[in-house]
Structures are given as C-alpha cells and as structure tokens.
PDB file of N, CA and C in Angstrom:
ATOM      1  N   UNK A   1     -29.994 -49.579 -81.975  1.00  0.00           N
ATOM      2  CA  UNK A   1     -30.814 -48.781 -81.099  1.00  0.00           C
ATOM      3  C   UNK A   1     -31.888 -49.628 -80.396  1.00  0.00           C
ATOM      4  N   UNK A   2     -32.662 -50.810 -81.062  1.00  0.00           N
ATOM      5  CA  UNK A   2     -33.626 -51.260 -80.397  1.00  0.00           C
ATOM      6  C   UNK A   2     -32.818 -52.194 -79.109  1.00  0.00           C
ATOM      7  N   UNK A   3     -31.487 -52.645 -79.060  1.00  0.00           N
ATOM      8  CA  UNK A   3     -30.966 -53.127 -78.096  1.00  0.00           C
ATOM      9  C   UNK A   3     -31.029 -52.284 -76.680  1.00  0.00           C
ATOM     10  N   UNK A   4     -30.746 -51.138 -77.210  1.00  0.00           N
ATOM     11  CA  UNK A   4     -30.240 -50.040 -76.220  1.00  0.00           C
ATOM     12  C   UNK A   4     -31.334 -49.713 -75.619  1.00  0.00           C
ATOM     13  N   UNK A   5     -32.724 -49.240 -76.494  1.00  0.00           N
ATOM     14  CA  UNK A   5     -33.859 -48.231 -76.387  1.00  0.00           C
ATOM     15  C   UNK A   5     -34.368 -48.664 -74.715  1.00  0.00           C
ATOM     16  N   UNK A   6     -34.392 -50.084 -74.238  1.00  0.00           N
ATOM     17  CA  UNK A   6     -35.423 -50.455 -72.957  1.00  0.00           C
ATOM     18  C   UNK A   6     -34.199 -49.882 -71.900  1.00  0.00           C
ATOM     19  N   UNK A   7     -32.848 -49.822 -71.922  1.00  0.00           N
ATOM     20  CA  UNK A   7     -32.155 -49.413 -71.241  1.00  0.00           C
ATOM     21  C   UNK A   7     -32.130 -47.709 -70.979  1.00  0.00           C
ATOM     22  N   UNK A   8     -32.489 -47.007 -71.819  1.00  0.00           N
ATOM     23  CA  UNK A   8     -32.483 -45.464 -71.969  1.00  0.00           C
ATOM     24  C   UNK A   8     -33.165 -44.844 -70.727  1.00  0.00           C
ATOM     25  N   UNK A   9     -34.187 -45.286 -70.168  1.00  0.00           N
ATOM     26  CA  UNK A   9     -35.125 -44.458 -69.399  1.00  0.00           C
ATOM     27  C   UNK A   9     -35.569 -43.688 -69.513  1.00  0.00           C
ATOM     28  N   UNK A  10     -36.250 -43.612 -71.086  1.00  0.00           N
ATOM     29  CA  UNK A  10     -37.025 -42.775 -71.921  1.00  0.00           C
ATOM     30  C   UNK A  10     -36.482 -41.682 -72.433  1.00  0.00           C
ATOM     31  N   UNK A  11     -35.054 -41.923 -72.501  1.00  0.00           N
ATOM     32  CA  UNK A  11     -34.501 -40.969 -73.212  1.00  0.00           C
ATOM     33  C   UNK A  11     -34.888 -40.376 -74.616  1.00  0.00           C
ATOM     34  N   UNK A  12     -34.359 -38.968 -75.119  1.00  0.00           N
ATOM     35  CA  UNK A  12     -35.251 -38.918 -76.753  1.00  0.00           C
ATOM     36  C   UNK A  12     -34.571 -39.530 -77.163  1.00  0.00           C
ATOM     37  N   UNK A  13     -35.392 -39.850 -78.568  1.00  0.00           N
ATOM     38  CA  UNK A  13     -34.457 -40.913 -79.789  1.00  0.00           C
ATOM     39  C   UNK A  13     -33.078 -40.382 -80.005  1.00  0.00           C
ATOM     40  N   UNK A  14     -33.233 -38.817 -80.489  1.00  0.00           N
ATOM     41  CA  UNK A  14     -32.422 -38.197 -81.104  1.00  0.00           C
ATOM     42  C   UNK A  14     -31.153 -38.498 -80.168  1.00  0.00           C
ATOM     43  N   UNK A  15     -31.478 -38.016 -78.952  1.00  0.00           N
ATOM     44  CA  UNK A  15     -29.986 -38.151 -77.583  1.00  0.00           C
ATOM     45  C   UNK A  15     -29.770 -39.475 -77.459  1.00  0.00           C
ATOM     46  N   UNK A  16     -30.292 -40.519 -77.949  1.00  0.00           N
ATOM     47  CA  UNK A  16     -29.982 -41.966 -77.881  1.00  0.00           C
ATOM     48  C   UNK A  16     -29.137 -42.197 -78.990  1.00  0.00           C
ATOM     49  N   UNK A  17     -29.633 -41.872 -80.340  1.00  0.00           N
ATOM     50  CA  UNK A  17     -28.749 -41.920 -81.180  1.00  0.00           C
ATOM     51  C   UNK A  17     -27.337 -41.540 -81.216  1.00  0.00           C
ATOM     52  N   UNK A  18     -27.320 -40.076 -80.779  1.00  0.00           N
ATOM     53  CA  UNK A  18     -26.289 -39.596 -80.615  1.00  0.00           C
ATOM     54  C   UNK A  18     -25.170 -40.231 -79.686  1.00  0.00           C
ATOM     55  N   UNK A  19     -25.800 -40.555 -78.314  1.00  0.00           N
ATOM     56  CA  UNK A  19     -24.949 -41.596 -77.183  1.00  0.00           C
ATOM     57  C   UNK A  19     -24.602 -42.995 -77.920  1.00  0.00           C
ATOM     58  N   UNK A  20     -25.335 -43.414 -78.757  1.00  0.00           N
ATOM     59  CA  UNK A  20     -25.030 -44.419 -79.472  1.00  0.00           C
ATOM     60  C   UNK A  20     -23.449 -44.366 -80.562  1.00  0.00           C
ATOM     61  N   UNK A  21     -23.532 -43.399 -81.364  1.00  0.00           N
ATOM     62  CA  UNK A  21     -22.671 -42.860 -82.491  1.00  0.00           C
ATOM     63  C   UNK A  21     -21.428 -42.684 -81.632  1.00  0.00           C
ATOM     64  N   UNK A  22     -21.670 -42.059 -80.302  1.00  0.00           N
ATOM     65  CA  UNK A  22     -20.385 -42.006 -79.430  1.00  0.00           C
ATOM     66  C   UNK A  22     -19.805 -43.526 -79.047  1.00  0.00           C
ATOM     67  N   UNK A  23     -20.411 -44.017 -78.364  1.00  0.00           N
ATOM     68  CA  UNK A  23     -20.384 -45.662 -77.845  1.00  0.00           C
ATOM     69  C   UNK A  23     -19.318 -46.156 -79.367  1.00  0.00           C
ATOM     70  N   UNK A  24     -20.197 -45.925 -80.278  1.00  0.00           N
ATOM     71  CA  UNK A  24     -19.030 -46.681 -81.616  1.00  0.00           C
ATOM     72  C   UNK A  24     -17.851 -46.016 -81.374  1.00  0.00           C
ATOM     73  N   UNK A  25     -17.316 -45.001 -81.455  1.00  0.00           N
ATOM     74  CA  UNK A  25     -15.828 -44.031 -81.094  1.00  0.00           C
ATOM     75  C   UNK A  25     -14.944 -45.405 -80.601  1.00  0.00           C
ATOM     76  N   UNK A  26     -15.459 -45.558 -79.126  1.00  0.00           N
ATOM     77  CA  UNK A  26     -14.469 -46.172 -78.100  1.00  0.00           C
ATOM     78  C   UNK A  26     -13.773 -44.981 -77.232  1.00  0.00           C
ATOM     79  N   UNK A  27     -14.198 -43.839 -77.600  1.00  0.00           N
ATOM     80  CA  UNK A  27     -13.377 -42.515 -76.974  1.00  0.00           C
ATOM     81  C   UNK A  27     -14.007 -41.656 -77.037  1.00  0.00           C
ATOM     82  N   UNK A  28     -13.784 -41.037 -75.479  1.00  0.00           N
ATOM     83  CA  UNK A  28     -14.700 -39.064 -75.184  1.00  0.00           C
ATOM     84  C   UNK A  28     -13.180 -38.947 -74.371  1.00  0.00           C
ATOM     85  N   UNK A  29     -13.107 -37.511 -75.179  1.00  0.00           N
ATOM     86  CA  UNK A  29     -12.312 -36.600 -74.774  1.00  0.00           C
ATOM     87  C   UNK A  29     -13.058 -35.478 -73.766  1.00  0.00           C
ATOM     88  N   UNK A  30     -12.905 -35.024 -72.579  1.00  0.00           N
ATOM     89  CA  UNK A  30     -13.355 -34.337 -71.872  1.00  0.00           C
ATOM     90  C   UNK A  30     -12.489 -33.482 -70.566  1.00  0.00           C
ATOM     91  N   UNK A  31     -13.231 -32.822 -69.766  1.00  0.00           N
ATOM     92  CA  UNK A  31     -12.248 -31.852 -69.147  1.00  0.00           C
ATOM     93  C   UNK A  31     -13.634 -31.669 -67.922  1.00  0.00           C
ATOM     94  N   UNK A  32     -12.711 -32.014 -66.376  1.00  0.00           N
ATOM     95  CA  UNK A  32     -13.428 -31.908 -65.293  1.00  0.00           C
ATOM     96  C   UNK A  32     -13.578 -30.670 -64.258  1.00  0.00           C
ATOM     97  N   UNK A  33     -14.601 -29.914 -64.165  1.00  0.00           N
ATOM     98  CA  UNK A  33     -14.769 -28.355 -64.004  1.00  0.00           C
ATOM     99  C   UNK A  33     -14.205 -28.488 -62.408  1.00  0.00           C
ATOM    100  N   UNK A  34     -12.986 -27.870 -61.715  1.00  0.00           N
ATOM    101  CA  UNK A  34     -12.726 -27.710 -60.372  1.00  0.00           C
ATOM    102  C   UNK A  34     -13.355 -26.422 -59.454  1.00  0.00           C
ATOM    103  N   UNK A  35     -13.205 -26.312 -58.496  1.00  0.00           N
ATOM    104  CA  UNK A  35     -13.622 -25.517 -57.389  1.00  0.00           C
ATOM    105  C   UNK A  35     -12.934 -24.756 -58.068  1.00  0.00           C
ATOM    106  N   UNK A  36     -12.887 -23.424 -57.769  1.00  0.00           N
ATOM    107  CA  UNK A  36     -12.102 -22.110 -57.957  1.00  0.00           C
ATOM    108  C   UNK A  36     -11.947 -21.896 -59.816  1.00  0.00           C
ATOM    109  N   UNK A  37     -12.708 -22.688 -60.537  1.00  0.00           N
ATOM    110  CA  UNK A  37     -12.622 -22.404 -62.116  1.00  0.00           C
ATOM    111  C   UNK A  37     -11.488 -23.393 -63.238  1.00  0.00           C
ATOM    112  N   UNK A  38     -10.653 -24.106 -62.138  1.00  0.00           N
ATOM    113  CA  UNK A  38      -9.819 -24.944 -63.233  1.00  0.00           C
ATOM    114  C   UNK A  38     -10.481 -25.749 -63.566  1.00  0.00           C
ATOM    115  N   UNK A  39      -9.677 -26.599 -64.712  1.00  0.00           N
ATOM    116  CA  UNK A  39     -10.161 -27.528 -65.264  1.00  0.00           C
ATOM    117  C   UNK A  39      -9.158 -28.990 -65.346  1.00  0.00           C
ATOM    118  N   UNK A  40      -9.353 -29.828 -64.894  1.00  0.00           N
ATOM    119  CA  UNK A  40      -8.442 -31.244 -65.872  1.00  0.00           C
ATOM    120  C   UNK A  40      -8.931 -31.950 -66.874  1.00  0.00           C
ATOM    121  N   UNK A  41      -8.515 -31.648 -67.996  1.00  0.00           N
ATOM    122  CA  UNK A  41      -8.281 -32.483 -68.996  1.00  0.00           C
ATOM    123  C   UNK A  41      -8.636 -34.426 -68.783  1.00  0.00           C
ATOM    124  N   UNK A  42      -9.496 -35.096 -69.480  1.00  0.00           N
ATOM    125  CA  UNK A  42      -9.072 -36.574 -69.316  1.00  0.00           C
ATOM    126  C   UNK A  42      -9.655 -36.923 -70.376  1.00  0.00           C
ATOM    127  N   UNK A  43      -9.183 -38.390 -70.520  1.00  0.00           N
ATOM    128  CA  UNK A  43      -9.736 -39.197 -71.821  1.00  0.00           C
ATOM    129  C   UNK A  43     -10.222 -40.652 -71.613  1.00  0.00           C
ATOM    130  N   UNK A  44     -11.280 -41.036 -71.647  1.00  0.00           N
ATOM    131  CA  UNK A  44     -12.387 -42.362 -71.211  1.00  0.00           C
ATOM    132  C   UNK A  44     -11.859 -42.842 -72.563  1.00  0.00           C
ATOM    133  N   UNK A  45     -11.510 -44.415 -72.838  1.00  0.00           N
ATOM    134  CA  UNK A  45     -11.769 -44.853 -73.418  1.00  0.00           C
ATOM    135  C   UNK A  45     -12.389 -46.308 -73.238  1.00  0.00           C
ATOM    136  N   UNK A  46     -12.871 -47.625 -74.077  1.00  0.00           N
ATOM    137  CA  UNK A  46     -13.531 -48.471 -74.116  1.00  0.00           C
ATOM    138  C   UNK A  46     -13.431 -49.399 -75.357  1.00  0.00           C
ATOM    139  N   UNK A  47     -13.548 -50.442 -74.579  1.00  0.00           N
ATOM    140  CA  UNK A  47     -13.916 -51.716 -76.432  1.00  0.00           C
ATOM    141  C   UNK A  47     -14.928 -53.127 -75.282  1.00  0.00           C
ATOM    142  N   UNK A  48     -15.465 -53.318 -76.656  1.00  0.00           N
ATOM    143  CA  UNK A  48     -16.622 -54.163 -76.198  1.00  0.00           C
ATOM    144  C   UNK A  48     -17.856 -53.627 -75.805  1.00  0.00           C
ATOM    145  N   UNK A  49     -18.446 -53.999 -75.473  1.00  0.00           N
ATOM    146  CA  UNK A  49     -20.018 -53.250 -75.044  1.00  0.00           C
ATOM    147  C   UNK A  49     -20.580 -53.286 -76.503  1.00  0.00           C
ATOM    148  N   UNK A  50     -21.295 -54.045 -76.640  1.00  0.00           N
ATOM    149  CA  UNK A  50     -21.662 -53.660 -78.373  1.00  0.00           C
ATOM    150  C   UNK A  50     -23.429 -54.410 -78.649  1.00  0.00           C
ATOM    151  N   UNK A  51     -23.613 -54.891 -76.520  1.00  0.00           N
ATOM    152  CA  UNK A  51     -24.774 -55.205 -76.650  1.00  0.00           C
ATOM    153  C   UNK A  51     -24.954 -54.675 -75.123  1.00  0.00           C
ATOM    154  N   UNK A  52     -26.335 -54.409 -74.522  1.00  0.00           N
ATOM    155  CA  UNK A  52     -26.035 -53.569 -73.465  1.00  0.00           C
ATOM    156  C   UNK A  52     -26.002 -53.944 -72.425  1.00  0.00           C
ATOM    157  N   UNK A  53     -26.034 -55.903 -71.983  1.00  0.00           N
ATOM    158  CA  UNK A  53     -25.423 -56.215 -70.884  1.00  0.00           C
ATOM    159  C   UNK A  53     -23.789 -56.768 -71.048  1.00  0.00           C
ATOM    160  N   UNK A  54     -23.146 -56.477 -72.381  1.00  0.00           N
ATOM    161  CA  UNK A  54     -21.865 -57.006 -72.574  1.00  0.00           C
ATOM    162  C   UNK A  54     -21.041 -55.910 -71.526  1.00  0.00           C
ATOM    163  N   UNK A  55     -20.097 -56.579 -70.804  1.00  0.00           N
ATOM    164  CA  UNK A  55     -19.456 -55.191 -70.261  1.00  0.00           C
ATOM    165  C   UNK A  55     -18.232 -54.616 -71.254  1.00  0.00           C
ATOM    166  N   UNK A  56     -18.238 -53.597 -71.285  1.00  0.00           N
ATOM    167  CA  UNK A  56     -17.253 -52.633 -71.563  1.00  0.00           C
ATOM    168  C   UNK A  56     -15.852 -52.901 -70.969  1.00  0.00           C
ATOM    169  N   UNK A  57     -14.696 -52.549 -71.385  1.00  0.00           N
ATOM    170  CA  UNK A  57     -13.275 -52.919 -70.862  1.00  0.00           C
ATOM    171  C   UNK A  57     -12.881 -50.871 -70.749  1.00  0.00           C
ATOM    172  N   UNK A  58     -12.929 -50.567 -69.867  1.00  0.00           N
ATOM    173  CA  UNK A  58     -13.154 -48.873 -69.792  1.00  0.00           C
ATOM    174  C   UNK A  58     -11.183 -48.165 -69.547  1.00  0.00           C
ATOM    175  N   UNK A  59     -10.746 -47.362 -69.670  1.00  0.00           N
ATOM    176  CA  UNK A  59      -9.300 -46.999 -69.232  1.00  0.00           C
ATOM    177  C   UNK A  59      -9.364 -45.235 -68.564  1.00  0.00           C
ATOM    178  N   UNK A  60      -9.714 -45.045 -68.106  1.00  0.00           N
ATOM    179  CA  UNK A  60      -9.630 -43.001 -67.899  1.00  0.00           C
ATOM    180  C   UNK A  60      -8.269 -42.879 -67.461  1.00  0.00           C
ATOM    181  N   UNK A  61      -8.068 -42.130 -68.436  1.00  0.00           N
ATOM    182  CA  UNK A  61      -6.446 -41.127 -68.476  1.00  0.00           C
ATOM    183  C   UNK A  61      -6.081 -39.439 -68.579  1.00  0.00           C
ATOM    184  N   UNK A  62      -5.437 -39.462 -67.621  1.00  0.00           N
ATOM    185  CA  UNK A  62      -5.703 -38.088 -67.310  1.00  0.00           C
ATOM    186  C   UNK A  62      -4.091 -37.428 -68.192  1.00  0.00           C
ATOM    187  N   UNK A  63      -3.858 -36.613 -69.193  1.00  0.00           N
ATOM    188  CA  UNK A  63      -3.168 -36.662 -70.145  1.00  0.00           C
ATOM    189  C   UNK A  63      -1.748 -35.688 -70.046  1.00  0.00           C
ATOM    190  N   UNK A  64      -2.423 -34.915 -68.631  1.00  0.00           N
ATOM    191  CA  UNK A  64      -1.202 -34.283 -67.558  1.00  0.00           C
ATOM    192  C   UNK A  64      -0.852 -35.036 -66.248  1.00  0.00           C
ATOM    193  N   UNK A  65      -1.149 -35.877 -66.880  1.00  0.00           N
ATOM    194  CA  UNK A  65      -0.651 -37.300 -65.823  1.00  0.00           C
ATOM    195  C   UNK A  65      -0.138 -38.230 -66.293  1.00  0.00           C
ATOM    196  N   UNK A  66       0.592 -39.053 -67.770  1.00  0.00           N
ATOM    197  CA  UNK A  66       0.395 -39.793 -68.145  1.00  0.00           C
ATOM    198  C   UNK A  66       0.966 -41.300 -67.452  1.00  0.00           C
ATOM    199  N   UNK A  67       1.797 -40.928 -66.125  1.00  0.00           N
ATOM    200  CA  UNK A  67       1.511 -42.493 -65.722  1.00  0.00           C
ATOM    201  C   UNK A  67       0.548 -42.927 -64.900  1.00  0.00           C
ATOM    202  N   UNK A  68      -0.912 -41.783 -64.566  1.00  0.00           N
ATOM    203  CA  UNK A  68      -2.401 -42.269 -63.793  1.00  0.00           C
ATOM    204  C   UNK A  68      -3.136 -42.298 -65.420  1.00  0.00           C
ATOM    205  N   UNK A  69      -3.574 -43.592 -64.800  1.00  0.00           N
ATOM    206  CA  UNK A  69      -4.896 -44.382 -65.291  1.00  0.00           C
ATOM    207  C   UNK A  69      -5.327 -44.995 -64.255  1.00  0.00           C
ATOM    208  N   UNK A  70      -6.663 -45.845 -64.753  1.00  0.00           N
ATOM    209  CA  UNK A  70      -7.614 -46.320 -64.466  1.00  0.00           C
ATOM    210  C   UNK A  70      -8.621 -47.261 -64.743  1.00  0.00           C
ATOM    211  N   UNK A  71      -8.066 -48.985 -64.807  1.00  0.00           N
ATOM    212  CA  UNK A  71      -9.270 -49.839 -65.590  1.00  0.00           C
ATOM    213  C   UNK A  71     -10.072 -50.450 -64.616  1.00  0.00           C
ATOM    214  N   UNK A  72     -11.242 -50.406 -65.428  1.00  0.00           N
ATOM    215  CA  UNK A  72     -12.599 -51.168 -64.765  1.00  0.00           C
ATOM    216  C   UNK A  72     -13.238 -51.597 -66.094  1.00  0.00           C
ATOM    217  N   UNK A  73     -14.489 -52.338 -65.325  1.00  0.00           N
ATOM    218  CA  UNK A  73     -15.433 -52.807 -66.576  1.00  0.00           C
ATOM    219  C   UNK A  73     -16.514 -52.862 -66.167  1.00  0.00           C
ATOM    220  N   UNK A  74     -17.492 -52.667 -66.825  1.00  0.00           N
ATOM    221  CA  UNK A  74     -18.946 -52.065 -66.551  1.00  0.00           C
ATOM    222  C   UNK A  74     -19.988 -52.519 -67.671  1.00  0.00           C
ATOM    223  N   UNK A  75     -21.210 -52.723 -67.597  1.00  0.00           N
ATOM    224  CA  UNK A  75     -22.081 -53.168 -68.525  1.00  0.00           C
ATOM    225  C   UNK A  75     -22.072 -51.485 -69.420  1.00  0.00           C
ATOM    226  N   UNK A  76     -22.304 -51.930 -70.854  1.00  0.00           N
ATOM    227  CA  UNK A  76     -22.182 -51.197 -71.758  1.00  0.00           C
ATOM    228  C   UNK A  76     -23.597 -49.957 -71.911  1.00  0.00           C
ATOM    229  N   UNK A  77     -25.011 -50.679 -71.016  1.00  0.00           N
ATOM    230  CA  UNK A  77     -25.582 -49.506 -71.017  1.00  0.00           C
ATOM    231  C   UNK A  77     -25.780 -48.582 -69.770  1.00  0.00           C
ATOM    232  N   UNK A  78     -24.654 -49.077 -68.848  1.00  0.00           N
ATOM    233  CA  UNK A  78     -24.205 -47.703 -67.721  1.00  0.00           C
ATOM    234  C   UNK A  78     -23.212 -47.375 -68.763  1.00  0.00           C
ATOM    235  N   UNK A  79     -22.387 -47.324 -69.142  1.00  0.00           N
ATOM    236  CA  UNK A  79     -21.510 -46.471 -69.773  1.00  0.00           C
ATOM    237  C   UNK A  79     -22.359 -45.272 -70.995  1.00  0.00           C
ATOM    238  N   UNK A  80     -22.915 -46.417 -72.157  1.00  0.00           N
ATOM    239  CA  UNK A  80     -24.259 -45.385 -72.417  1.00  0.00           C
ATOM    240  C   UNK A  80     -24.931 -44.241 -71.994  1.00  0.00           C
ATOM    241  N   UNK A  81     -25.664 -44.303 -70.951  1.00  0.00           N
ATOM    242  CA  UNK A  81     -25.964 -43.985 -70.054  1.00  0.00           C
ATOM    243  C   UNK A  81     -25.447 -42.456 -69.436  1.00  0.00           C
ATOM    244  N   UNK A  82     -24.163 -42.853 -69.064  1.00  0.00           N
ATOM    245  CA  UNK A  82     -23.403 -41.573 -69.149  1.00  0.00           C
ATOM    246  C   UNK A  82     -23.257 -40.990 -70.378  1.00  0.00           C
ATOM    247  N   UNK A  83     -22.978 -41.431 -71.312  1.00  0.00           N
ATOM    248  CA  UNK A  83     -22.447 -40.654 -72.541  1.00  0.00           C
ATOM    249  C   UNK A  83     -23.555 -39.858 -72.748  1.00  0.00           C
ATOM    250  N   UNK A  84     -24.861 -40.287 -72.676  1.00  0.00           N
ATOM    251  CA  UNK A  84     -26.237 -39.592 -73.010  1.00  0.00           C
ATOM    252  C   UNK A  84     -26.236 -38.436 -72.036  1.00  0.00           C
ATOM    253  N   UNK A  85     -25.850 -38.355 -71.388  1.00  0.00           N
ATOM    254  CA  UNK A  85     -25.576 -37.256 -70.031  1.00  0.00           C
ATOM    255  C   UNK A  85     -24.615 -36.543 -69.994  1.00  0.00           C
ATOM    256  N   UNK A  86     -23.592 -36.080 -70.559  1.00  0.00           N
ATOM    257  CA  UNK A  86     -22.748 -35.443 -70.997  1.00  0.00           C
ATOM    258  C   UNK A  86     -22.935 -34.109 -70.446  1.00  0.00           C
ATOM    259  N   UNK A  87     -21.985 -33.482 -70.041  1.00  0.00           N
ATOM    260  CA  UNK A  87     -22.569 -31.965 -69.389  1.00  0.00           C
ATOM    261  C   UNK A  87     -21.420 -30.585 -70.608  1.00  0.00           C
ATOM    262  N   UNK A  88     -22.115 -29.927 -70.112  1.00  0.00           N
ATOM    263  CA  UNK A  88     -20.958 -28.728 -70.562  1.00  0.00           C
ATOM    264  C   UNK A  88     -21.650 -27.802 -71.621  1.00  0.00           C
ATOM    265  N   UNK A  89     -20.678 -28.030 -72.627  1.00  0.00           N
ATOM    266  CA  UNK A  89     -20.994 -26.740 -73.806  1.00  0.00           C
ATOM    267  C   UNK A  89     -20.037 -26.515 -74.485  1.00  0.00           C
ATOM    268  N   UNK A  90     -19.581 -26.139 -75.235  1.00  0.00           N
ATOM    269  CA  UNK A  90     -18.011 -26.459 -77.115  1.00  0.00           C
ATOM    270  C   UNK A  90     -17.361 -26.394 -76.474  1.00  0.00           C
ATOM    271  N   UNK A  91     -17.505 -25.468 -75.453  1.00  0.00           N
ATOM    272  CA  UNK A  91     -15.851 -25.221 -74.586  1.00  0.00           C
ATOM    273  C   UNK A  91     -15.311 -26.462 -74.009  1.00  0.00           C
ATOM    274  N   UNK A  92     -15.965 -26.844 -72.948  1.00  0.00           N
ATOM    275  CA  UNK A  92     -15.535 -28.314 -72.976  1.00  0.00           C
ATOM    276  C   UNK A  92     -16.904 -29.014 -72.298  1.00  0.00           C
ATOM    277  N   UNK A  93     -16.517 -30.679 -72.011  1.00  0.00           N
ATOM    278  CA  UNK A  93     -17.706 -31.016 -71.851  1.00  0.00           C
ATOM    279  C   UNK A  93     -17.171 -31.912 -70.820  1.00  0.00           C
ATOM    280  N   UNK A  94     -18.019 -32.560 -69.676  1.00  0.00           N
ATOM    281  CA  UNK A  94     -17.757 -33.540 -68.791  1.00  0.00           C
ATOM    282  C   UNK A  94     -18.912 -34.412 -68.850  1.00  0.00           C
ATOM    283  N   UNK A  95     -18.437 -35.753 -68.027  1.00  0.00           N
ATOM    284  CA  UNK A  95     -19.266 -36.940 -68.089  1.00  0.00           C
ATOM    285  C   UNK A  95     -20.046 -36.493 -66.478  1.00  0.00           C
ATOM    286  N   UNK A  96     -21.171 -36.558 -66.030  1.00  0.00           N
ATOM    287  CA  UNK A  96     -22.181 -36.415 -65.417  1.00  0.00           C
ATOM    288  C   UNK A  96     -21.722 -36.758 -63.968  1.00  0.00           C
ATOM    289  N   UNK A  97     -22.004 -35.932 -62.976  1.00  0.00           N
ATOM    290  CA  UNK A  97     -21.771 -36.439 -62.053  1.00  0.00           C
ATOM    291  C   UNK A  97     -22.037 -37.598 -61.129  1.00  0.00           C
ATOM    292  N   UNK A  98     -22.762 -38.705 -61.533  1.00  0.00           N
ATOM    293  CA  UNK A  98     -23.217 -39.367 -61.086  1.00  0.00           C
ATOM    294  C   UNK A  98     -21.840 -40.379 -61.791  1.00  0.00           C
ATOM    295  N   UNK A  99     -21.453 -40.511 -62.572  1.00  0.00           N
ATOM    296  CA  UNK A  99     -20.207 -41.403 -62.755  1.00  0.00           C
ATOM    297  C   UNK A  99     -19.190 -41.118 -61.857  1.00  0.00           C
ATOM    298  N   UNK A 100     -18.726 -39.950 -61.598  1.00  0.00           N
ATOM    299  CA  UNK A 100     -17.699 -38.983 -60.635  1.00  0.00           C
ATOM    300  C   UNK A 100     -18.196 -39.842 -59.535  1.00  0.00           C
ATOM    301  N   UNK A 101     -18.912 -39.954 -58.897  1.00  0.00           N
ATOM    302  CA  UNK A 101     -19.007 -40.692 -57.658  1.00  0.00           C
ATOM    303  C   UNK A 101     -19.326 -41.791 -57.574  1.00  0.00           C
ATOM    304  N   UNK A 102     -19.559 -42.290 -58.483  1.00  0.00           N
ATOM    305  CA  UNK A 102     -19.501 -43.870 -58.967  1.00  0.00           C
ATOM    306  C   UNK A 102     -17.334 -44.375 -59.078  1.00  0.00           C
ATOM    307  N   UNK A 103     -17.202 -43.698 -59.287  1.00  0.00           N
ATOM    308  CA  UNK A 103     -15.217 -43.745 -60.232  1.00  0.00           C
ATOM    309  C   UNK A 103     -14.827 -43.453 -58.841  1.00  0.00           C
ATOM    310  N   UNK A 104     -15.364 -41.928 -58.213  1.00  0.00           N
ATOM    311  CA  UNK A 104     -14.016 -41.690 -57.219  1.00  0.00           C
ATOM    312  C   UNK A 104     -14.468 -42.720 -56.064  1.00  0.00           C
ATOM    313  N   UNK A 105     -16.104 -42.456 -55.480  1.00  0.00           N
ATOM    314  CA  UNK A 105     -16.213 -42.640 -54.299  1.00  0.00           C
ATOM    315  C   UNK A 105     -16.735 -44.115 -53.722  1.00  0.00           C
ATOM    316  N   UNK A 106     -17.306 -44.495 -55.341  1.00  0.00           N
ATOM    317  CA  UNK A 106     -17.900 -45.821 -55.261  1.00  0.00           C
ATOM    318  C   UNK A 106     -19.321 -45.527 -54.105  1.00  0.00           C
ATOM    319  N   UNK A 107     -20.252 -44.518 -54.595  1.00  0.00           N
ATOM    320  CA  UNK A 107     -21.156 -44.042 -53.932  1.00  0.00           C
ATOM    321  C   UNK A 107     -22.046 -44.060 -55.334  1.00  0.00           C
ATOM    322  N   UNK A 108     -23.603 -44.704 -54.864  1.00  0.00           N
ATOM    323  CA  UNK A 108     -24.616 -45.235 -55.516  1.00  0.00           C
ATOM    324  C   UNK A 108     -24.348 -46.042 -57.174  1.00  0.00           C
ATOM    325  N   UNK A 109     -25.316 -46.155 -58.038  1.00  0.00           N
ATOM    326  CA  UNK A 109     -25.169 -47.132 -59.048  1.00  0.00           C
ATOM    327  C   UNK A 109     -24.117 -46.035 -60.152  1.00  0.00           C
ATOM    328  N   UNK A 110     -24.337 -44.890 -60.439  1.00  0.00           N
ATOM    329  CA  UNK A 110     -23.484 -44.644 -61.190  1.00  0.00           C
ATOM    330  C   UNK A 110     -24.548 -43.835 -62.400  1.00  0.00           C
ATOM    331  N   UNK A 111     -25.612 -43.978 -62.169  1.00  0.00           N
ATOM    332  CA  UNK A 111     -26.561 -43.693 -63.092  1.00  0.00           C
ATOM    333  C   UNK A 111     -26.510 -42.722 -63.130  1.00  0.00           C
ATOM    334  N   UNK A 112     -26.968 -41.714 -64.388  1.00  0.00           N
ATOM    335  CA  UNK A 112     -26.890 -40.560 -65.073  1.00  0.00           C
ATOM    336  C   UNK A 112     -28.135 -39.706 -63.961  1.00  0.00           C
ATOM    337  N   UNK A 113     -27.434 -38.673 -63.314  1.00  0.00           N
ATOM    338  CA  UNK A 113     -28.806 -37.996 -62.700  1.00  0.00           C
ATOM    339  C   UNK A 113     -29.226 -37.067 -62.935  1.00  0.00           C
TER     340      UNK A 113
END
C-alpha cells in the first residue's frame, strides 16, 4: 500500500486496499451497461504491475466473442486506478468510464473520473 498510496489521489485507505486485493487477482470479471438496457459481459485480465510504475501486460475478452481480444500495457497504477473506480452494484459491475475512452477512443489519460 505505501507504494501505491502517492498514486491514489487521496483515495480512502479502505477503497485502496480493496483496489489493491483486486490488483493481486490478475482478473475482474465485469459487464458493460448499453443504450436501450443490454449488457456485454467481459473479462480484464493482467500480470505484472506489482510496483506502480511497472507496467501491467493487460488482455480484455469479451466471452460472447471468444476470438475478440485485446492486448496493451499500461503502468500498474492507471490500471489501479480504475479498479478503485469500479461502477455498478452485485448485479453487475463495470470499469469507469474514463478507461472506456481511454480502450475505445484513445481520448484523454484514462484516469478514473
């Protein structure tokens, strides 16, 4: 945590921890809310990042797709970052829109907004 903590942007401990405990996984399972109420299903995974300018080796797979994917690599506390930002509720949950347009459009840093 004290690696991570100057990267947070004053995030609480508690939601740091937690984005942290995820980061160990290597995997968020999640589901992206569409216009008109659907949803897609996808799965982020990762290895490396284990200090928070190491980059991450990232894959998103969409699991009613299985021959689209997606690799990139990214410093480990933008990926953080997102995880701490997490949207949704049990039902399902998505990664923040500020990654969404970082992934699709390659529009601003990517940071959690």
């Amino acid at each position: 945590m004290p690696l991570f903590a100057p990267y947070g942007g004053g995030l609480d401990l508690v939601v740091l921890d937690q984005a942290l405990a995820l980061l160990q996984q290597g995997r968020f399972s999640g589901e992206r809310r569409l216009q008109g109420g659907d949803a897609r299903p996808f799965e982020l995974l990762w290895s490396g990042g284990q200090a928070p300018l190491e980059l991450a080796s990232c894959t998103l797979r969409f699991p009613q797709l299985p021959q689209v994917h997606y690799s990139f690599q990214l410093p480990a506390h933008r990926l953080l970052a997102w995880l701490a930002s997490l949207q949704g509720d049990a039902s399902g949950q998505d990664l923040p829109d500020g990654f969404w347009s970082w992934f699709i459009l390659g529009v601003g840093d990517g940071q959690a907004a």
